[in-house]
C-alpha atoms as a PDB file:
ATOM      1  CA  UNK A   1     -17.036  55.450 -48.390  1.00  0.00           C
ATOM      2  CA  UNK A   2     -17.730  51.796 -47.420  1.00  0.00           C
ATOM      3  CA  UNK A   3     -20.497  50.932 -45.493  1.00  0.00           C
ATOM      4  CA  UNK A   4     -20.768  48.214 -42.197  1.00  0.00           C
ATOM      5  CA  UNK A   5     -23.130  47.096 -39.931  1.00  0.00           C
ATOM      6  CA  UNK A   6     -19.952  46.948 -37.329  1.00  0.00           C
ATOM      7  CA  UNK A   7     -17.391  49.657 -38.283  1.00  0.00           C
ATOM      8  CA  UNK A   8     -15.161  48.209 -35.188  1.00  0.00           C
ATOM      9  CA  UNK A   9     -14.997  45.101 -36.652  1.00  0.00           C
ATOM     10  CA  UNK A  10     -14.792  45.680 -39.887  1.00  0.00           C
ATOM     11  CA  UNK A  11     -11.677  48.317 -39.189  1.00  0.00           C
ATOM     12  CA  UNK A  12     -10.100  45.192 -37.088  1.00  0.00           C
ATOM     13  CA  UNK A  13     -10.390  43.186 -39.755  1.00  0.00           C
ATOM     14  CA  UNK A  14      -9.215  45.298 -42.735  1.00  0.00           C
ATOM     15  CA  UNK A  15      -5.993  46.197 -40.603  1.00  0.00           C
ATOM     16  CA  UNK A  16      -5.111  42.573 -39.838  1.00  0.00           C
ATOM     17  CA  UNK A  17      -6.115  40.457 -43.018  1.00  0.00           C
ATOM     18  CA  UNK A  18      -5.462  43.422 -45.631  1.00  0.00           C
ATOM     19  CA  UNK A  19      -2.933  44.994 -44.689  1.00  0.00           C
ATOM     20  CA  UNK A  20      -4.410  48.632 -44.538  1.00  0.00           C
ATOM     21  CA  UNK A  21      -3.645  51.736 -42.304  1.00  0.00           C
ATOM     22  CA  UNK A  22      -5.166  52.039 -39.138  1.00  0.00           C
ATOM     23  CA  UNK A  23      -6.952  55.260 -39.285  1.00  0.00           C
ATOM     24  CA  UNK A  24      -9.140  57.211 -36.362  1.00  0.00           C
ATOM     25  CA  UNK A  25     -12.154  55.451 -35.018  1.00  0.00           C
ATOM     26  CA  UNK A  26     -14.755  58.436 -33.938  1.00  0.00           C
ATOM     27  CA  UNK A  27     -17.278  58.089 -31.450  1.00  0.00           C
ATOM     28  CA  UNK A  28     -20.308  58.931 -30.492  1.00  0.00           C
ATOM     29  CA  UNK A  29     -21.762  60.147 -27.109  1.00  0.00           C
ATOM     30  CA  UNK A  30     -22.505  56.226 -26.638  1.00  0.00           C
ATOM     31  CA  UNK A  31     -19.403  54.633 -27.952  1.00  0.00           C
ATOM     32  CA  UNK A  32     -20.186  53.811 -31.049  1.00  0.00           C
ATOM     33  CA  UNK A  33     -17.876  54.354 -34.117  1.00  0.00           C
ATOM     34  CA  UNK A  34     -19.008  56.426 -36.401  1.00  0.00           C
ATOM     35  CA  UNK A  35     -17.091  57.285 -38.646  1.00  0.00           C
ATOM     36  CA  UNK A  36     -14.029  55.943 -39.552  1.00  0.00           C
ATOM     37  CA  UNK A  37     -11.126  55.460 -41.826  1.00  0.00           C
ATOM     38  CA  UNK A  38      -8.225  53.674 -42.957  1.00  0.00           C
ATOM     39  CA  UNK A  39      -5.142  54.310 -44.577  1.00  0.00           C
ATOM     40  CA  UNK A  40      -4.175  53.019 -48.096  1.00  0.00           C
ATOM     41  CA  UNK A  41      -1.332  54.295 -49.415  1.00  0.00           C
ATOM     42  CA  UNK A  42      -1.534  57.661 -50.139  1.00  0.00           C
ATOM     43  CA  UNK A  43      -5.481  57.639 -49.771  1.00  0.00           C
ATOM     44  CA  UNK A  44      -8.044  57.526 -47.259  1.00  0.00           C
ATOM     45  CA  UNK A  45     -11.136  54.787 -46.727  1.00  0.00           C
ATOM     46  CA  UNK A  46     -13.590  56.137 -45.364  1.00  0.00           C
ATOM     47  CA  UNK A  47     -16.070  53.719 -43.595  1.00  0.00           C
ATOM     48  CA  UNK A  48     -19.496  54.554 -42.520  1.00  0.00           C
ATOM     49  CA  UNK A  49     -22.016  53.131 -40.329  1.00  0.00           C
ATOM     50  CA  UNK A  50     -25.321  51.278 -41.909  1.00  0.00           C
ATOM     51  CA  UNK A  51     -27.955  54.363 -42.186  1.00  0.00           C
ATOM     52  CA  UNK A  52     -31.253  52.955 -43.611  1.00  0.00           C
ATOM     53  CA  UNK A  53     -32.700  56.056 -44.280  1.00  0.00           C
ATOM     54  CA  UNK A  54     -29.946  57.122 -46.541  1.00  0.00           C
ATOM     55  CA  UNK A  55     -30.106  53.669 -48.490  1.00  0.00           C
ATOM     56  CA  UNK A  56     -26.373  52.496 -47.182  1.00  0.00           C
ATOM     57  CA  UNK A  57     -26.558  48.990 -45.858  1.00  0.00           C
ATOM     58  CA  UNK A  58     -23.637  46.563 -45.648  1.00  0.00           C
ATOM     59  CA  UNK A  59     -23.044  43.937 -48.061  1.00  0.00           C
ATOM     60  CA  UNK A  60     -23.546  41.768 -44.673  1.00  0.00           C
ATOM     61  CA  UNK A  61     -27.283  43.001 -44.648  1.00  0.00           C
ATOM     62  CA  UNK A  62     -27.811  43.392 -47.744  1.00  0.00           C
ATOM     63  CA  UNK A  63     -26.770  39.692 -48.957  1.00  0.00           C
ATOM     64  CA  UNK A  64     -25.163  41.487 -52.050  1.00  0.00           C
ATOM     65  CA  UNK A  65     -21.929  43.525 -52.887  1.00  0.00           C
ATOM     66  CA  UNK A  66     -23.093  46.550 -54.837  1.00  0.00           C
ATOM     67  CA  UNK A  67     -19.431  47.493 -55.608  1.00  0.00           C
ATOM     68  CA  UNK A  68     -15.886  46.143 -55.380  1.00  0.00           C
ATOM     69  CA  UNK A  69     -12.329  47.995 -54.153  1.00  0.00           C
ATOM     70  CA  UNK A  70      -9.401  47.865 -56.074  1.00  0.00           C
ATOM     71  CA  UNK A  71      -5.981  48.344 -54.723  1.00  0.00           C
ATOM     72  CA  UNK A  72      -2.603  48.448 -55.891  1.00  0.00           C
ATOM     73  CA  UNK A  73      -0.230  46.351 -54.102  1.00  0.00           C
ATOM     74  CA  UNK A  74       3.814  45.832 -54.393  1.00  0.00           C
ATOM     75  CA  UNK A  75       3.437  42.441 -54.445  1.00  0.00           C
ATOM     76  CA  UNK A  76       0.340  40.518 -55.150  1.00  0.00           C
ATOM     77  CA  UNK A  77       1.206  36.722 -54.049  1.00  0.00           C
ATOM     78  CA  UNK A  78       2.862  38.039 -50.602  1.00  0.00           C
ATOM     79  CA  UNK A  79      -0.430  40.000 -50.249  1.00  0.00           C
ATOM     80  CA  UNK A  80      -2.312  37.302 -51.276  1.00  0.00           C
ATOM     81  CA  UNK A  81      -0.157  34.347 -48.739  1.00  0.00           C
ATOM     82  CA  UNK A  82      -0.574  37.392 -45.830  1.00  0.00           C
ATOM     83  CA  UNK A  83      -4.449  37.808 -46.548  1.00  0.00           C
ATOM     84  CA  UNK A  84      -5.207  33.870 -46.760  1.00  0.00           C
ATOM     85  CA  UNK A  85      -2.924  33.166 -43.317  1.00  0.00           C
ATOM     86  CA  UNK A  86      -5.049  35.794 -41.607  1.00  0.00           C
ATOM     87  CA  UNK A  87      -8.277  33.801 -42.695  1.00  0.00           C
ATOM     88  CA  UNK A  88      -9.503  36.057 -45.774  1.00  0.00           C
ATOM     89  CA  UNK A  89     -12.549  34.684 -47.862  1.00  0.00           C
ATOM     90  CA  UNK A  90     -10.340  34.250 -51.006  1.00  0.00           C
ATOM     91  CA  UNK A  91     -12.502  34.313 -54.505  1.00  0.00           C
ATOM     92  CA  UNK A  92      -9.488  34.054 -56.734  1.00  0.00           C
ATOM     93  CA  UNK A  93      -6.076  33.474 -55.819  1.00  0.00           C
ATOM     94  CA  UNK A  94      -3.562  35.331 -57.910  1.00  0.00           C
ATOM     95  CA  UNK A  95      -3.622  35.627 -61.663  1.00  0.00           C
ATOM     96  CA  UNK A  96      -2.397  37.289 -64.705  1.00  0.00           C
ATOM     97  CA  UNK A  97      -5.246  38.936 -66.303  1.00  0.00           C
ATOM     98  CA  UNK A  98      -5.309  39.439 -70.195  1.00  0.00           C
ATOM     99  CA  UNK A  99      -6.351  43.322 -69.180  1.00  0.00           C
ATOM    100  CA  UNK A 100      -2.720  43.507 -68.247  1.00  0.00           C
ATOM    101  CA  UNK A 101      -2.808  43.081 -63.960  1.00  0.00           C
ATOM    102  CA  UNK A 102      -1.690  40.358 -61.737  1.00  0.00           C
ATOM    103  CA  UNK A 103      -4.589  40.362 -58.674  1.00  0.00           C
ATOM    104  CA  UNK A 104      -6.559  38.354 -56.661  1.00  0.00           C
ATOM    105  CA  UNK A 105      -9.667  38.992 -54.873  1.00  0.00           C
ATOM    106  CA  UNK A 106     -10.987  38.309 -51.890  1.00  0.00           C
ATOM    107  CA  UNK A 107     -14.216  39.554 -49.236  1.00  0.00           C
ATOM    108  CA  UNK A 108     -13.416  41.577 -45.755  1.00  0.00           C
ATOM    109  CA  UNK A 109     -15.381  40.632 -42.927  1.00  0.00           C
ATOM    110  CA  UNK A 110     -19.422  41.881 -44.049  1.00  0.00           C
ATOM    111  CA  UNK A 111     -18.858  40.325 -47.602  1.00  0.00           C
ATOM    112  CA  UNK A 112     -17.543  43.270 -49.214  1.00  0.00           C
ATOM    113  CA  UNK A 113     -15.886  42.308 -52.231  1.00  0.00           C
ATOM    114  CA  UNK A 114     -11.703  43.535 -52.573  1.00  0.00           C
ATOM    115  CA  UNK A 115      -9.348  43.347 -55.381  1.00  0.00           C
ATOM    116  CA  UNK A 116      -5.469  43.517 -55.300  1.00  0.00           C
ATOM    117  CA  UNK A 117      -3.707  44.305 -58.311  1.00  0.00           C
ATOM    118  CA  UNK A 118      -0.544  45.100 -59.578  1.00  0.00           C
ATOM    119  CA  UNK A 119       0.153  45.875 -63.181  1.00  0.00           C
ATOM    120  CA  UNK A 120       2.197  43.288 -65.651  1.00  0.00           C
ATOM    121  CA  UNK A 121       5.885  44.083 -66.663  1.00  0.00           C
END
């Protein structure tokens, strides 16, 4: 579960610049989304809207990233080109890690912080 101060916006974004499923947007009685998801690969995002009293802020609020998501990609420099044409916040462009994964990393549109990986032959 990822949290956002705008869930539309956010889910626009992840779609476009990341390459995600587009999953259902549910609404309230007022039009505002709450909750929704995304597809990635064979898994489910949830996202969830900013709830104070629960202690979930976005990193956008916040001014921090409390946690990171890492996916597995087929190919991490397409994802990577695809991601930087779109305009993503790149924090390191693709790289062989001595853990044993190519990935880059980059933030979605409240400053959340994502990782795309794909394990070395």
């Amino acid at each position: 579960i990822l949290v956002y101060a705008d869930l539309e916006a956010a889910h626009e974004h992840l779609v476009r610049v990341f390459g995600l499923g587009p999953g259902e947007l549910t609404r309230d009685d007022t039009g505002r989304v709450v909750p929704g998801e995304l597809q990635a690969g064979d898994g489910v995002v949830w996202l969830h809207p900013e709830a104070p009293a629960f202690g979930m802020q976005s990193p956008r609020t916040l001014g921090a990233s409390t946690a990171s998501v890492a996916l597995m990609v087929d190919d991490v420099d397409a994802h990577f080109r695809h991601a930087r044409e779109q305009g993503a916040v790149i924090d390191y462009e693709p790289v062989d890690q001595p853990y044993g994964y190519r990935e880059y990393s980059a933030r979605d549109s409240e400053g959340a912080l994502w990782s795309f990986m794909k394990p070395l032959d």
